[in-house]
Protein backbone atom coordinates (compact mmCIF):
# COMPACT_ATOMS: atom_id res chain seq x y z
CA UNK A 1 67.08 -1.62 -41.28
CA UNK A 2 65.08 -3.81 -38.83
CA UNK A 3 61.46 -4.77 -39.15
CA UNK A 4 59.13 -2.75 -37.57
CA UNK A 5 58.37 -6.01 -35.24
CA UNK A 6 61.78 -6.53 -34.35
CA UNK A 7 62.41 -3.33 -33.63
CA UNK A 8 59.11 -2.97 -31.22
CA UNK A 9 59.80 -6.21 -29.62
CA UNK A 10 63.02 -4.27 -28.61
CA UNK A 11 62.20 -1.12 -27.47
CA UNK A 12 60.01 -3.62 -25.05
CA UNK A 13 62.29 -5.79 -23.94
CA UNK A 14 64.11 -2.81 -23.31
CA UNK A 15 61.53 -0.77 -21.33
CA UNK A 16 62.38 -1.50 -17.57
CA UNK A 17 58.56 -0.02 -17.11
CA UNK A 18 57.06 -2.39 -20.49
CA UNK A 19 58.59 -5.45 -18.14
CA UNK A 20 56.44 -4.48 -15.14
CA UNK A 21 53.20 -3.86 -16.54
CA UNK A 22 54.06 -7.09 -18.25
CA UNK A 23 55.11 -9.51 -14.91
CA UNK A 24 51.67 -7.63 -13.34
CA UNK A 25 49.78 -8.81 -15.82
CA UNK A 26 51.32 -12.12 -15.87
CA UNK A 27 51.29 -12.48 -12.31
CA UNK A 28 47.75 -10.98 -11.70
CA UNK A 29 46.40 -13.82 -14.26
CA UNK A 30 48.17 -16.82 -12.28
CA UNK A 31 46.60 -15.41 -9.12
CA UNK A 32 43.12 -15.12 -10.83
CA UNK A 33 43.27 -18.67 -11.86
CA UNK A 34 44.08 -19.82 -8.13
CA UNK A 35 41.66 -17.97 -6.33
CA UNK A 36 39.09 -19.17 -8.89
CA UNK A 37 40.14 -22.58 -7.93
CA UNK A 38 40.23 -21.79 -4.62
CA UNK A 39 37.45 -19.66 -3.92
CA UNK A 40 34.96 -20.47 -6.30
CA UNK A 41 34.44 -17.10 -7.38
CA UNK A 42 35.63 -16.14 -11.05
CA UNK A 43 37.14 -12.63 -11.45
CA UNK A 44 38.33 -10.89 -14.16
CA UNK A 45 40.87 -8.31 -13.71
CA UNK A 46 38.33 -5.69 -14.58
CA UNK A 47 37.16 -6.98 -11.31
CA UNK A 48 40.02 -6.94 -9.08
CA UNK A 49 40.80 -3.05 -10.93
CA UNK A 50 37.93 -2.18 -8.23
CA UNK A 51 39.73 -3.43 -5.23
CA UNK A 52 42.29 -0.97 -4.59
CA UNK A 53 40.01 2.13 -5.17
CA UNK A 54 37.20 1.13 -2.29
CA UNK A 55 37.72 2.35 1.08
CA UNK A 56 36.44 0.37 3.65
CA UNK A 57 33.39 2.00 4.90
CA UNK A 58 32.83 2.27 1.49
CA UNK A 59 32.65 4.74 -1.85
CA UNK A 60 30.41 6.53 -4.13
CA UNK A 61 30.43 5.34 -7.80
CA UNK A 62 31.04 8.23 -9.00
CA UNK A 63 34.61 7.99 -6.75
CA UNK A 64 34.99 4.84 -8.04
CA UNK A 65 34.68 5.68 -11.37
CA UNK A 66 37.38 8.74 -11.18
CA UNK A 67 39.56 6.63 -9.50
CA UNK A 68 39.80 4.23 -12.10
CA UNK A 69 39.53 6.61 -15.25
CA UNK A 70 36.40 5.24 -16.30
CA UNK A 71 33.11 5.71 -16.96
CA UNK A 72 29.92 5.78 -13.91
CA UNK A 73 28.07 3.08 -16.44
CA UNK A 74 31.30 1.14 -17.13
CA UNK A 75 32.30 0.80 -13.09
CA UNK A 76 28.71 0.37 -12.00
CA UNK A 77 28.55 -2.85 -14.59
CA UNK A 78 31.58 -3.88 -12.49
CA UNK A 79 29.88 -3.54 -9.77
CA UNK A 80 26.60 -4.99 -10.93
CA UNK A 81 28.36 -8.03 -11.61
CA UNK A 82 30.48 -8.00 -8.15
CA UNK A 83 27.08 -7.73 -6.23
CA UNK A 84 25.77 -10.80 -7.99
CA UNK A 85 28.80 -12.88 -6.92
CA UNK A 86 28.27 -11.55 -3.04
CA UNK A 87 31.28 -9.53 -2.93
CA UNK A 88 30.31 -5.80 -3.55
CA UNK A 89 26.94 -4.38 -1.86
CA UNK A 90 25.52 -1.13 -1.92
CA UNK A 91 24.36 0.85 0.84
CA UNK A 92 23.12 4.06 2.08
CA UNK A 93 25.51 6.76 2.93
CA UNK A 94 25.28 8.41 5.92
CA UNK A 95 26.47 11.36 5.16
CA UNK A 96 23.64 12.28 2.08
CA UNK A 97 20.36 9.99 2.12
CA UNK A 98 20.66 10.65 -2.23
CA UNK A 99 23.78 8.69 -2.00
CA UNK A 100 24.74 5.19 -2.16
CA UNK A 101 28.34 3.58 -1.14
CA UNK A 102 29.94 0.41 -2.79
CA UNK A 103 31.36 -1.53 -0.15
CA UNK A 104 32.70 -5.10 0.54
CA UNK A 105 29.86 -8.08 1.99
CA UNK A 106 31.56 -9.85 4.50
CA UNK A 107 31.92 -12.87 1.86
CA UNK A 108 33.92 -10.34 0.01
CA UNK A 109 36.14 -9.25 2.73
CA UNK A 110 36.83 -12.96 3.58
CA UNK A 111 37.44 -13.20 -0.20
CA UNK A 112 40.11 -10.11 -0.40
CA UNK A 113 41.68 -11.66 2.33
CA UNK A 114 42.35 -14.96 0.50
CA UNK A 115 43.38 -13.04 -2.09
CA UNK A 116 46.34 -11.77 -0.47
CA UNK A 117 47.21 -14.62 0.66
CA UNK A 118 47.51 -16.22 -2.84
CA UNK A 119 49.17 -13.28 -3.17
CA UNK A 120 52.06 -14.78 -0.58
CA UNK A 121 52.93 -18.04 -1.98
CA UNK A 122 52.99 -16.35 -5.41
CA UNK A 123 56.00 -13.88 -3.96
CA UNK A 124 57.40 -16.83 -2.29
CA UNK A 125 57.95 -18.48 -5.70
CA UNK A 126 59.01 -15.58 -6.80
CA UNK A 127 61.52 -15.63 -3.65
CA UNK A 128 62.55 -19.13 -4.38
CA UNK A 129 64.02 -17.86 -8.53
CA UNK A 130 65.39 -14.67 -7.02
CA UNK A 131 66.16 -14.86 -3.85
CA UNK A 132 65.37 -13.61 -0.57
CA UNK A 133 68.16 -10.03 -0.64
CA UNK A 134 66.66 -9.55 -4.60
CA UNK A 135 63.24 -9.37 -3.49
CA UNK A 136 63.78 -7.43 -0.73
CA UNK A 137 65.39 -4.48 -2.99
CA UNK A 138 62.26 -5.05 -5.34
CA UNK A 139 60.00 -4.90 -2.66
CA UNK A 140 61.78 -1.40 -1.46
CA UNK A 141 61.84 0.14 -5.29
CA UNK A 142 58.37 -0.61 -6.10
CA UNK A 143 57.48 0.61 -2.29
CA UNK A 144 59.55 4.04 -3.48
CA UNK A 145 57.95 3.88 -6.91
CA UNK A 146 54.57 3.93 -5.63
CA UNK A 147 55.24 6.93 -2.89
CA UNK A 148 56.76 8.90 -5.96
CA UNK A 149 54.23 8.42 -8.44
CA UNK A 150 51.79 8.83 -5.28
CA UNK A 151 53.04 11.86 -4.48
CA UNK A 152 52.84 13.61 -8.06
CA UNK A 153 49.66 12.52 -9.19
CA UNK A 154 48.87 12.82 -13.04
């Protein structure tokens, strides 16, 4: 009978899902330690975690925090910290003078467009081991992965 290690490391290696959270995670720490380089702003990827869940004109913490499964405290830390660097700011909403919405500084837009752009030349290396047809079809199946799990939410 197989070690419990050995047979965890292959149920993993076997996990077509295990792999992908894995390459994210790999992939999402090489592009942290460009754009630190680059931008001279150090994130975290509790950091970047926020990016996604912020709409433009902005969002409540209390959004923010259901979006990302976690706490008001733990996200407005996040946020805390985001503000210091000149990325996040908080402002009044509109819509309820009680309110306040997160929102990108112009320094942070700037920034989250840099971003994707280290995001480029990271998926052109990827192009260069793959190939252009391969990363096309991953391109489509995480595209149709994403509108599925969109589209039947927890």
């Amino acid at each position: 009978m197989p070690s419990f290690p050995s047979q965890l490391e292959r149920a993993k290696s076997d996990s077509v899902l295990q792999l992908l959270f894995k390459a994210a995670r790999l992939w999402n720490e090489r592009a942290l330690a460009v754009a630190s380089k680059t931008s001279g702003i150090t994130l975290r990827a509790s950091h970047t975690a926020i990016f996604p869940h912020l709409d433009l004109q902005g969002t409540r913490l209390t959004v923010l925090a259901s979006r990302l499964g976690i706490s008001k405290q733990a996200v407005g830390q996040l946020v805390e910290e985001l503000e210091g660097m000149g990325v996040l700011e908080r402002t009044e909403d509109e819509t309820d003078a009680r309110a306040r919405l997160v929102r990108f500084t112009p320094r942070g837009r700037k920034a989250l467009m840099q971003g994707l752009s280290i995001l480029k030349s990271l998926e052109d290396e990827v192009e260069r081991t793959i190939g252009a047809k391969d990363l096309g079809r991953l391109h489509q199946n995480l595209a149709d992965m994403v509108a599925r799990a969109e589209a039947h939410p927890k």
